[in-house]
C-alpha atoms as a PDB file:
ATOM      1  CA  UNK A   1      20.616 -14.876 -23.989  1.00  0.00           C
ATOM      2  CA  UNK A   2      21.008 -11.408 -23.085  1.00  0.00           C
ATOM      3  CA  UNK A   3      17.406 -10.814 -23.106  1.00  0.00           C
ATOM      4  CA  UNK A   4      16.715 -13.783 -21.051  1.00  0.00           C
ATOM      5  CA  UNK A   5      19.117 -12.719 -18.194  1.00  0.00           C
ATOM      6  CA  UNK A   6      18.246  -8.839 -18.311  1.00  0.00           C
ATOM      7  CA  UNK A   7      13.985 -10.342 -17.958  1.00  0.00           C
ATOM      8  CA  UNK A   8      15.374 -12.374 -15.112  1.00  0.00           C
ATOM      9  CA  UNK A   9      16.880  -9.347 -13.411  1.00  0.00           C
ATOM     10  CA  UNK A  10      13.507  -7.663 -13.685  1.00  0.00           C
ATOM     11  CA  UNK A  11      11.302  -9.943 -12.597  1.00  0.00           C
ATOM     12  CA  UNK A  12      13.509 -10.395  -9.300  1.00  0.00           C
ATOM     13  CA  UNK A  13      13.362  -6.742  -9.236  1.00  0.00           C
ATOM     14  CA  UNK A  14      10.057  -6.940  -9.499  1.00  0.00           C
ATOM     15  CA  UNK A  15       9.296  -9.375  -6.854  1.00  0.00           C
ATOM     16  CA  UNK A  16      10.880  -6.924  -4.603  1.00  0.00           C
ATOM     17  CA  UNK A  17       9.411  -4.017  -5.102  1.00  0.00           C
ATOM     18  CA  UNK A  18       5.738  -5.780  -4.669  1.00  0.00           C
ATOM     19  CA  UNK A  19       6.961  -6.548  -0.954  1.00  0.00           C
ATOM     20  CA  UNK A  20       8.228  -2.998  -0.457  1.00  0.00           C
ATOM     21  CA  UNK A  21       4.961  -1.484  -1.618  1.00  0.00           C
ATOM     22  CA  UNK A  22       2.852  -3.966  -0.040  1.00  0.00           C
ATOM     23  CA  UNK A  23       4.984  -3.448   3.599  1.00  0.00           C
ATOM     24  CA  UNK A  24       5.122   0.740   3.222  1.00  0.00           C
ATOM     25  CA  UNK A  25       1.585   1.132   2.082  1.00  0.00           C
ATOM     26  CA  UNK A  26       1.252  -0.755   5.897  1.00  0.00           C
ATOM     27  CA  UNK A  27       2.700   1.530   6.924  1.00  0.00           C
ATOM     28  CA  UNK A  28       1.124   4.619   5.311  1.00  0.00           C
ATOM     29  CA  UNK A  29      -2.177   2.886   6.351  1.00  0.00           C
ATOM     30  CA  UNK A  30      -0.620   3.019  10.216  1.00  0.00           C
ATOM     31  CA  UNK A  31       0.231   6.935  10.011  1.00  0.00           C
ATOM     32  CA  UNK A  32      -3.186   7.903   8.615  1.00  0.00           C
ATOM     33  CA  UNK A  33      -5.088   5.648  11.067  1.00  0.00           C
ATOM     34  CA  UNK A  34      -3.189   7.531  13.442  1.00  0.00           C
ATOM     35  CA  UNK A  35      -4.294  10.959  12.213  1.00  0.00           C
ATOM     36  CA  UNK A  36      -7.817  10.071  11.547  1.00  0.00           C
ATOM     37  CA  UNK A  37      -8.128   9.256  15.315  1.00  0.00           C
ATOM     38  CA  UNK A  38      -6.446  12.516  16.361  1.00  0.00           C
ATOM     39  CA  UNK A  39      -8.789  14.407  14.356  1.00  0.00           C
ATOM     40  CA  UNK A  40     -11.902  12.103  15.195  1.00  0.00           C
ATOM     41  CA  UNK A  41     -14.585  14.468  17.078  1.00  0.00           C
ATOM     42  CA  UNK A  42     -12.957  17.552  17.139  1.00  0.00           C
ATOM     43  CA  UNK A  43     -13.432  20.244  14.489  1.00  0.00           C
ATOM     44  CA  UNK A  44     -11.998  18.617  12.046  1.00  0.00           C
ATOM     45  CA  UNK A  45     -14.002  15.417  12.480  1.00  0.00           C
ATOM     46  CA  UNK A  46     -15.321  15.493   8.481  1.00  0.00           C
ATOM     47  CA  UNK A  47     -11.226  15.121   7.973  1.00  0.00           C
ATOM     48  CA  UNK A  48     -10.931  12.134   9.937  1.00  0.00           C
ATOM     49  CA  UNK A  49     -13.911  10.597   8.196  1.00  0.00           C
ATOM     50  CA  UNK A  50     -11.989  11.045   5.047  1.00  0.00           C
ATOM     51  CA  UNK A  51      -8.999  10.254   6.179  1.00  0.00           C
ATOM     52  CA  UNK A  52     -10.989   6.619   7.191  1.00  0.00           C
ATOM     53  CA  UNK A  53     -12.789   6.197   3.761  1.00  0.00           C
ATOM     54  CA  UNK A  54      -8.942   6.781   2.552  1.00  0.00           C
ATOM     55  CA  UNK A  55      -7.318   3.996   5.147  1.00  0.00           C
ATOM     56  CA  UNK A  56     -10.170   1.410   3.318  1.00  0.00           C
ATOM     57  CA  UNK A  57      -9.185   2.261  -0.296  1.00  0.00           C
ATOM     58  CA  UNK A  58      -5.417   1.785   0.669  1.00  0.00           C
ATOM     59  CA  UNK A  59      -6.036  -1.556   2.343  1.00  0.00           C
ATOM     60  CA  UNK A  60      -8.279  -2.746  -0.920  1.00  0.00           C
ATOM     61  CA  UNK A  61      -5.218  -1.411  -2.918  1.00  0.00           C
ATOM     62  CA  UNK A  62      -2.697  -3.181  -0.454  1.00  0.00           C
ATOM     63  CA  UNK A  63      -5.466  -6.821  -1.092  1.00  0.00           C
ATOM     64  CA  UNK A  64      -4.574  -6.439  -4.987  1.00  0.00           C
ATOM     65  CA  UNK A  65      -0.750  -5.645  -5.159  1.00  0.00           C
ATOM     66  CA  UNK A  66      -0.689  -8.976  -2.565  1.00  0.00           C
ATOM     67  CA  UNK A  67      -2.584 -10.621  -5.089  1.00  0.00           C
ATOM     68  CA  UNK A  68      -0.603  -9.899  -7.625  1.00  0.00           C
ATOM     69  CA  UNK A  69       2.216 -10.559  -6.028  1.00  0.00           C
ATOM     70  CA  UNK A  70       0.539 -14.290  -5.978  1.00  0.00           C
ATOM     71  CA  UNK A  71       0.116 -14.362  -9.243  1.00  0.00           C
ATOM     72  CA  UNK A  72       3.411 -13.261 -10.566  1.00  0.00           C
END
């Protein structure tokens, strides 16, 4: 019974924490979008580009922990 409760417990736990990381990777997603432009044609401009390719691999990232959130 013990076991039963303490899996309970986690998998509400769980189910939390896939919000939080699916709602703060949003918002590192909005604080590098905001640096890539900053950077975008200036000197730095092969930053930004990075910094863009990054913001895509985040939001792909951000597409499977939503998933999985689904799924749990």
């Amino acid at each position: 019974m013990d076991t039963q409760l303490n899996m309970e417990k986690e998998a509400d736990i769980f189910k939390v924490l896939l919000a939080h990381w699916i709602n703060h990777t949003g918002d590192h997603i909005d604080g590098y979008q905001e640096w890539a432009e900053k950077l975008k044609e200036t000197s730095l401009d092969s930053v930004s580009q990075e910094i863009y390719l990054a913001i895509d691999l985040m939001r792909e990232a951000q597409t499977k922990i939503k998933e999985a959130k689904l799924r749990f």
